[in-house]
PDB file of N, CA and C in Angstrom:
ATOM      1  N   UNK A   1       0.825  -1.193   0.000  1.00  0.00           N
ATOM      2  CA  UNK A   1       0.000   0.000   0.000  1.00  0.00           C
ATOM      3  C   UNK A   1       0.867   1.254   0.000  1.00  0.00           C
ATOM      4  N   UNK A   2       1.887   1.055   0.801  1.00  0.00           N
ATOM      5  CA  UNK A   2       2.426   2.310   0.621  1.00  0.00           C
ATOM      6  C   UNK A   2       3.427   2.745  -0.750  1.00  0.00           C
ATOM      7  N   UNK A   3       3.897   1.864  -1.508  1.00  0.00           N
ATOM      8  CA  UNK A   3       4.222   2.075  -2.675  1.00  0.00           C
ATOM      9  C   UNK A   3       3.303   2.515  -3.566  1.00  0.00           C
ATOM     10  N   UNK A   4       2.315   1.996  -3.458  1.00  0.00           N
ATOM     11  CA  UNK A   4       0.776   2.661  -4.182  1.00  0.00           C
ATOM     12  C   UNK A   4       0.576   3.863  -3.871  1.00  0.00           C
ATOM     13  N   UNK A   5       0.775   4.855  -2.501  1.00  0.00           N
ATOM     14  CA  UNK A   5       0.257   5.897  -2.138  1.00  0.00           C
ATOM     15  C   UNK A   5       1.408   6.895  -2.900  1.00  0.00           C
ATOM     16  N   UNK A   6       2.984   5.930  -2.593  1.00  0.00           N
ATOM     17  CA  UNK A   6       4.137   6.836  -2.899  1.00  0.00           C
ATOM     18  C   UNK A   6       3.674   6.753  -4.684  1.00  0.00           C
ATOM     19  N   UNK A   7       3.612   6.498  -5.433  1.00  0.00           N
ATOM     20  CA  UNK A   7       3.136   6.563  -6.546  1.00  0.00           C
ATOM     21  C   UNK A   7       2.213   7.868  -7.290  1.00  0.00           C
ATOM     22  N   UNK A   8       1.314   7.980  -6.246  1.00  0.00           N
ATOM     23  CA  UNK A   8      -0.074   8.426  -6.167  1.00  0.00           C
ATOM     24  C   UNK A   8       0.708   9.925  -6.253  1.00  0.00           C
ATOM     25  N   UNK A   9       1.362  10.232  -5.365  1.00  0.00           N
ATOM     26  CA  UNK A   9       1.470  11.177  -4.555  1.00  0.00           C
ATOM     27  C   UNK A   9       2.805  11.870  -5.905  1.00  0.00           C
ATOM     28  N   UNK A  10       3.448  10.997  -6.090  1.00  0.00           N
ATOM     29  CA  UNK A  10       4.662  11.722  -7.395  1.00  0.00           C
ATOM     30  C   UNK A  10       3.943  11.603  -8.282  1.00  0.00           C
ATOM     31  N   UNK A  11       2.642  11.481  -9.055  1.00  0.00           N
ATOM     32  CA  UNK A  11       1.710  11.328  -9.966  1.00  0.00           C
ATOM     33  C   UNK A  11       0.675  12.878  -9.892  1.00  0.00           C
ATOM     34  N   UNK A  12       0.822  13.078  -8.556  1.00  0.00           N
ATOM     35  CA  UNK A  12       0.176  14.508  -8.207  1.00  0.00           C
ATOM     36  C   UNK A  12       0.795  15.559  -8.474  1.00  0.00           C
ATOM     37  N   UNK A  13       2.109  15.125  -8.261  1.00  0.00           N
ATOM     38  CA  UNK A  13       3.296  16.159  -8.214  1.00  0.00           C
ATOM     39  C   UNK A  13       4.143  16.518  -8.850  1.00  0.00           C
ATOM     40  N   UNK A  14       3.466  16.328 -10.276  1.00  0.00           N
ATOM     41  CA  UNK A  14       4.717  16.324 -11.318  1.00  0.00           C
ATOM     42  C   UNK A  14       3.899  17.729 -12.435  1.00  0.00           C
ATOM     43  N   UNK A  15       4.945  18.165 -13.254  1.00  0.00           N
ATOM     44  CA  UNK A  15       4.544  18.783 -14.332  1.00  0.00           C
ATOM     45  C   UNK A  15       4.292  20.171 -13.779  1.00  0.00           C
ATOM     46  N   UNK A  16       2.547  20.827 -14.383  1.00  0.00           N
ATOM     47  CA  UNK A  16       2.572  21.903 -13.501  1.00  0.00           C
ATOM     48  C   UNK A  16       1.591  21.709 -12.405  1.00  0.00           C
ATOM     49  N   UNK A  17       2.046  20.722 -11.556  1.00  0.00           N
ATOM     50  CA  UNK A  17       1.303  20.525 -10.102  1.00  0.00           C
ATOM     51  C   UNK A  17       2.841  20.097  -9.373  1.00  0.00           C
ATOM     52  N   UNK A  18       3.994  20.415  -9.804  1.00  0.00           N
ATOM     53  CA  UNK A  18       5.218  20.126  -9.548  1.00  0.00           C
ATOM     54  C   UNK A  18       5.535  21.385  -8.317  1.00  0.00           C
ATOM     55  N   UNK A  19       5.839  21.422  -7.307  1.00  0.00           N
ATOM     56  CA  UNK A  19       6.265  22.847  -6.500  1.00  0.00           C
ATOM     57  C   UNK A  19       7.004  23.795  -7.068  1.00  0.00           C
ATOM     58  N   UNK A  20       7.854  22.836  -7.823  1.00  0.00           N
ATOM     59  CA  UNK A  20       9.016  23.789  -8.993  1.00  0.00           C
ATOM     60  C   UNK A  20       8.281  24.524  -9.958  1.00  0.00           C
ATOM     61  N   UNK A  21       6.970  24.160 -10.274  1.00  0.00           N
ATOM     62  CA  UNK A  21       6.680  24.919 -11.343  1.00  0.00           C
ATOM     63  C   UNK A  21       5.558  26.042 -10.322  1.00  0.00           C
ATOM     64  N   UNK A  22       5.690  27.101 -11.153  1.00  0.00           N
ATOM     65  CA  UNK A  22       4.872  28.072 -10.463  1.00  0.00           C
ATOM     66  C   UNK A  22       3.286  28.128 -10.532  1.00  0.00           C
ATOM     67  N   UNK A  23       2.672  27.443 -11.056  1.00  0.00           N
ATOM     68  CA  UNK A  23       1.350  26.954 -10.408  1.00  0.00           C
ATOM     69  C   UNK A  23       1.083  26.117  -9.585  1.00  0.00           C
ATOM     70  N   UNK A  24       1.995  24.719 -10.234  1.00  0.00           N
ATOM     71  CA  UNK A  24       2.182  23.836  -8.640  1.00  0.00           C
ATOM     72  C   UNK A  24       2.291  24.771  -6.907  1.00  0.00           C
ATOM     73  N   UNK A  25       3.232  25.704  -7.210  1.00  0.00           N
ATOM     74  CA  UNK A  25       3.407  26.236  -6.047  1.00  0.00           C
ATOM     75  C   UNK A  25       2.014  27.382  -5.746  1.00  0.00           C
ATOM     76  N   UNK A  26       2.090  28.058  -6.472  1.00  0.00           N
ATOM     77  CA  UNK A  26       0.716  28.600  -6.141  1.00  0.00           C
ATOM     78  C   UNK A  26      -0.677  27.667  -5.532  1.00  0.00           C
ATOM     79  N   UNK A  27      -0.773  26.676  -6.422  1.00  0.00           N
ATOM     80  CA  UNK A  27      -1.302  25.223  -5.734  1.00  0.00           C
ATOM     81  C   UNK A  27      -1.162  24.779  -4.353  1.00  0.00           C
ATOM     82  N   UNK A  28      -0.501  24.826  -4.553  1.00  0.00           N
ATOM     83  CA  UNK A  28      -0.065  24.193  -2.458  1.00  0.00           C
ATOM     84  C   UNK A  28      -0.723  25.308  -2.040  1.00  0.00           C
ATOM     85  N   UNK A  29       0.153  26.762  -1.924  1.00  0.00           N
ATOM     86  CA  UNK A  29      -0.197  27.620  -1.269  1.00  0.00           C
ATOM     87  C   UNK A  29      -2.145  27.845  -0.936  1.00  0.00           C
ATOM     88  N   UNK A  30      -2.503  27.533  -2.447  1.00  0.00           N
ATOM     89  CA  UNK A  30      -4.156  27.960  -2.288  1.00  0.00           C
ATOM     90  C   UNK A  30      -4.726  26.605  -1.307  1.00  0.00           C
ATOM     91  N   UNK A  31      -4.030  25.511  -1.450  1.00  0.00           N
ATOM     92  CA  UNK A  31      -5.076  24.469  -0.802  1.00  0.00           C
ATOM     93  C   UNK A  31      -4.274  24.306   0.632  1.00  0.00           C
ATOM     94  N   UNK A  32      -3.330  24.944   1.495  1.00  0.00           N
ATOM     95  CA  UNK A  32      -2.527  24.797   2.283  1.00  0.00           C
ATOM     96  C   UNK A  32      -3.526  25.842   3.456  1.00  0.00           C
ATOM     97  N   UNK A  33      -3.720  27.512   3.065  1.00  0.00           N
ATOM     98  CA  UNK A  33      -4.314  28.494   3.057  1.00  0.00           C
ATOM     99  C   UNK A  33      -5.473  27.821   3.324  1.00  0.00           C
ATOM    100  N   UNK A  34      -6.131  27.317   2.689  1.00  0.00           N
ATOM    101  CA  UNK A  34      -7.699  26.451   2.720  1.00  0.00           C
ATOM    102  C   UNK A  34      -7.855  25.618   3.700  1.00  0.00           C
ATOM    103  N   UNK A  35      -7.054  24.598   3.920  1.00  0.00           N
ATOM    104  CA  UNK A  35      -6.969  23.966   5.209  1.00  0.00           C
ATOM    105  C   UNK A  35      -7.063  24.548   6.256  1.00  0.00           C
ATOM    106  N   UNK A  36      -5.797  25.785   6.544  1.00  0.00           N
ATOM    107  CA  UNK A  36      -6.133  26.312   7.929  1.00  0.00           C
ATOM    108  C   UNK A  36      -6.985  27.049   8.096  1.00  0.00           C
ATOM    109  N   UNK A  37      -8.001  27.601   6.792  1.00  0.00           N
ATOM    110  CA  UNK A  37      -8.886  28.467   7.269  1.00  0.00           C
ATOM    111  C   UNK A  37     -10.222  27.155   7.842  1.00  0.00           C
ATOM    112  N   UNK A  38     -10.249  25.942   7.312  1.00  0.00           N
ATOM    113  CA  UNK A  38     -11.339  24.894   7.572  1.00  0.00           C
ATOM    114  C   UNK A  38     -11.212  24.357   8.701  1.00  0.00           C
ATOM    115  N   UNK A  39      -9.685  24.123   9.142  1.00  0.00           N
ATOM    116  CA  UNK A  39      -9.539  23.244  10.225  1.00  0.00           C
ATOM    117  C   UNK A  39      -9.271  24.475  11.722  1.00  0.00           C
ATOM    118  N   UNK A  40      -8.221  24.161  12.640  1.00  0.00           N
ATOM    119  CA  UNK A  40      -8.112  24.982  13.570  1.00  0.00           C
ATOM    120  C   UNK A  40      -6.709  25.554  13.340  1.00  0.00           C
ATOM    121  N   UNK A  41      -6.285  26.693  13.295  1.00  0.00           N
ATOM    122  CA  UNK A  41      -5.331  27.830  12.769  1.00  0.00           C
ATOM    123  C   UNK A  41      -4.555  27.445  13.249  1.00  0.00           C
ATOM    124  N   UNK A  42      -3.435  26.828  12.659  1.00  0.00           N
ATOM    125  CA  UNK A  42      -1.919  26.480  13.137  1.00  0.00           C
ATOM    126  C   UNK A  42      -1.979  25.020  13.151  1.00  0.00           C
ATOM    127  N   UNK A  43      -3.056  24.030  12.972  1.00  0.00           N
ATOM    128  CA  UNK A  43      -3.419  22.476  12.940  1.00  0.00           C
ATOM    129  C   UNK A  43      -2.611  22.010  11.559  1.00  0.00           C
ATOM    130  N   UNK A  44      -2.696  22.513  10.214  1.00  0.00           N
ATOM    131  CA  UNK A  44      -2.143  22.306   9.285  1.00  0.00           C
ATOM    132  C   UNK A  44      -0.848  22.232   9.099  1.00  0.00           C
ATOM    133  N   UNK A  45      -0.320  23.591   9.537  1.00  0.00           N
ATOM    134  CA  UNK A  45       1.111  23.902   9.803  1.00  0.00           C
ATOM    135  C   UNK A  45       1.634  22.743  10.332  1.00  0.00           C
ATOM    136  N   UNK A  46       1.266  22.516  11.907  1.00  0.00           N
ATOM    137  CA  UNK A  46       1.663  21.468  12.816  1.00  0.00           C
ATOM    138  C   UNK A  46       1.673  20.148  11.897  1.00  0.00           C
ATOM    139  N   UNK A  47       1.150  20.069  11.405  1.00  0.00           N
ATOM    140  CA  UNK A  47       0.680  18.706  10.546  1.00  0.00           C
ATOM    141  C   UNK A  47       2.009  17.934   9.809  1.00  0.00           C
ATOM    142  N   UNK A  48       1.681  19.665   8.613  1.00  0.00           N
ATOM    143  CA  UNK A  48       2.782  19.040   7.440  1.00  0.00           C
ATOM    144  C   UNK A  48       4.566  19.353   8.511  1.00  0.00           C
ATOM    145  N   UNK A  49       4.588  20.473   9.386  1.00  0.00           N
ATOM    146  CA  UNK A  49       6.109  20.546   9.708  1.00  0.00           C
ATOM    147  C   UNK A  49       6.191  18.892  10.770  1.00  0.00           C
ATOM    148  N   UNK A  50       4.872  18.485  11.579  1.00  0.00           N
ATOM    149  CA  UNK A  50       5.790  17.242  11.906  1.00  0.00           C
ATOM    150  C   UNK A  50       5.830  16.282  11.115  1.00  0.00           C
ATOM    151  N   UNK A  51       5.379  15.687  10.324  1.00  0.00           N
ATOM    152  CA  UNK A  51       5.370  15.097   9.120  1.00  0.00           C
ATOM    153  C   UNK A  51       6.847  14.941   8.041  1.00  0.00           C
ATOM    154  N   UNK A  52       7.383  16.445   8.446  1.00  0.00           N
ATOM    155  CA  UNK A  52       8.611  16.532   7.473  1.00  0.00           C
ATOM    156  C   UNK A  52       9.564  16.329   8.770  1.00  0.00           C
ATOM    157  N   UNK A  53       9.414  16.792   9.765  1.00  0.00           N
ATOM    158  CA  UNK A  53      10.395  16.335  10.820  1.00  0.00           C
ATOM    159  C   UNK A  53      10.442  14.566  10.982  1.00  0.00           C
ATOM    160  N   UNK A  54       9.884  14.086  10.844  1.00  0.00           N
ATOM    161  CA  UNK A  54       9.800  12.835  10.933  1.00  0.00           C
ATOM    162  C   UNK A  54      10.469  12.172   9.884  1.00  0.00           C
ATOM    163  N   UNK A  55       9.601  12.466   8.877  1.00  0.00           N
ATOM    164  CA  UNK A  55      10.600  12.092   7.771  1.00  0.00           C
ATOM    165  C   UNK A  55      12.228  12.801   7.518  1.00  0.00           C
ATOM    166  N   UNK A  56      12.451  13.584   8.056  1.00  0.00           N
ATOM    167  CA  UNK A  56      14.189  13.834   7.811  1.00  0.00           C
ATOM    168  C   UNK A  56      14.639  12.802   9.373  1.00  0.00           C
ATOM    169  N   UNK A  57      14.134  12.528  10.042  1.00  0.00           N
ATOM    170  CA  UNK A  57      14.735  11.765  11.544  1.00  0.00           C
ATOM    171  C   UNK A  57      14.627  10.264  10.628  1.00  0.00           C
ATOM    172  N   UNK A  58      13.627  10.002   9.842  1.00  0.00           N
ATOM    173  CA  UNK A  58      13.293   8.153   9.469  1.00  0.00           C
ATOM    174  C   UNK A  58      14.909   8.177   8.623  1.00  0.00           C
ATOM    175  N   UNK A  59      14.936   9.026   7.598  1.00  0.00           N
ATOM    176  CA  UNK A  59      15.750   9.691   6.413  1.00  0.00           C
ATOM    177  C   UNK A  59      17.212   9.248   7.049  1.00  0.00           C
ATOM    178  N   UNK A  60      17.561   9.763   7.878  1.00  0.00           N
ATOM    179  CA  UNK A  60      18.901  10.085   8.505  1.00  0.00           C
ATOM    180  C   UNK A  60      19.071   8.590   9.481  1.00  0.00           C
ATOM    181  N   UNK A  61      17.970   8.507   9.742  1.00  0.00           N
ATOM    182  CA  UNK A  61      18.525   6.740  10.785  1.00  0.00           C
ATOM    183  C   UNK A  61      19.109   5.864   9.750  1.00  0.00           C
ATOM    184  N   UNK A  62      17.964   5.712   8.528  1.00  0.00           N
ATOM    185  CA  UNK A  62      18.289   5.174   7.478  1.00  0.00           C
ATOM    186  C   UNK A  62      19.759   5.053   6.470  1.00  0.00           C
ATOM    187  N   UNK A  63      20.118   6.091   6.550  1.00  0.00           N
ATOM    188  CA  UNK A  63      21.692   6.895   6.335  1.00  0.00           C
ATOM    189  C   UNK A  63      22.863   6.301   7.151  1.00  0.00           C
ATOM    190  N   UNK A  64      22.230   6.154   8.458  1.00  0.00           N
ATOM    191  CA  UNK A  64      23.424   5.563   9.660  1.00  0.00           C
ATOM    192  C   UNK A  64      23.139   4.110   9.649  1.00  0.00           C
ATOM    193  N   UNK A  65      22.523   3.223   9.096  1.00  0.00           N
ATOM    194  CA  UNK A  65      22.413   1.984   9.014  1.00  0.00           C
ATOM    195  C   UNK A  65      21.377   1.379   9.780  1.00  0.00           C
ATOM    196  N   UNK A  66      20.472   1.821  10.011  1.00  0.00           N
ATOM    197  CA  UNK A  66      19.075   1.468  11.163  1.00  0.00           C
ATOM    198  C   UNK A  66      18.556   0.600  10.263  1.00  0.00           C
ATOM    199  N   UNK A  67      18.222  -0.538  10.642  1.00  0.00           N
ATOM    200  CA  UNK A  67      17.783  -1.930  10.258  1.00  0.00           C
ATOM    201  C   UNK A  67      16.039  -1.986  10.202  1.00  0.00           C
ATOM    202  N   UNK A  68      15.701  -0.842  11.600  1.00  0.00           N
ATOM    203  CA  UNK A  68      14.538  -1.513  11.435  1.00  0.00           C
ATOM    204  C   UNK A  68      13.531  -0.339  11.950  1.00  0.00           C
ATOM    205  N   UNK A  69      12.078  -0.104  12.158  1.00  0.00           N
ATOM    206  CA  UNK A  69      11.776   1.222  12.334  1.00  0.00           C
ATOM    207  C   UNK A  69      10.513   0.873  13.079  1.00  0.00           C
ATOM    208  N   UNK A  70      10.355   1.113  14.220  1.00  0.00           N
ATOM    209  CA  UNK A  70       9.006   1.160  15.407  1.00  0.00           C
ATOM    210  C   UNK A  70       7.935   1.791  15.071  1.00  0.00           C
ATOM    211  N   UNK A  71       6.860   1.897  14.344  1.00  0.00           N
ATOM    212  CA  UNK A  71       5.690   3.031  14.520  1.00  0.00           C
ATOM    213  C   UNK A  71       5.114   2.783  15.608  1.00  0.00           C
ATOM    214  N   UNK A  72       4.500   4.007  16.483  1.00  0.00           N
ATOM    215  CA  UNK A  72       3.961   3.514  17.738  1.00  0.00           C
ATOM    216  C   UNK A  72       2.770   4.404  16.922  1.00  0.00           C
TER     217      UNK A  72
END
């Protein structure tokens, strides 16, 4: 499943829905903006920055030779 999602997700993100390209990025921004105005102000933020913190900590164990990975 998760090769399916990782798929999904670089399938979203390519071309001009790419961040590099300047609608892609305008893109994020409009549906990023949208979230926190729907959900609770600063919930989104929190979201995607622990999300990327996590993934640079999985990233970097991975780098030092970590065999194996706990989700709690």
């Amino acid at each position: 499943m998760g090769r399916l999602n990782h798929k999904m997700v670089q399938s979203l993100h390519t071309g001009v829905f790419s961040i590099q390209h300047t609608f892609g990025r305008n893109w994020l921004l409009l549906k990023t903006s949208l979230m926190q105005k729907i959900a609770l102000p600063g919930f989104y933020l929190h979201f995607a920055l622990r999300k990327r913190c996590i993934a640079d900590h999985v990233t970097t164990a991975l780098k030092e030779g970590t065999e194996q990975l706990i989700v709690i």
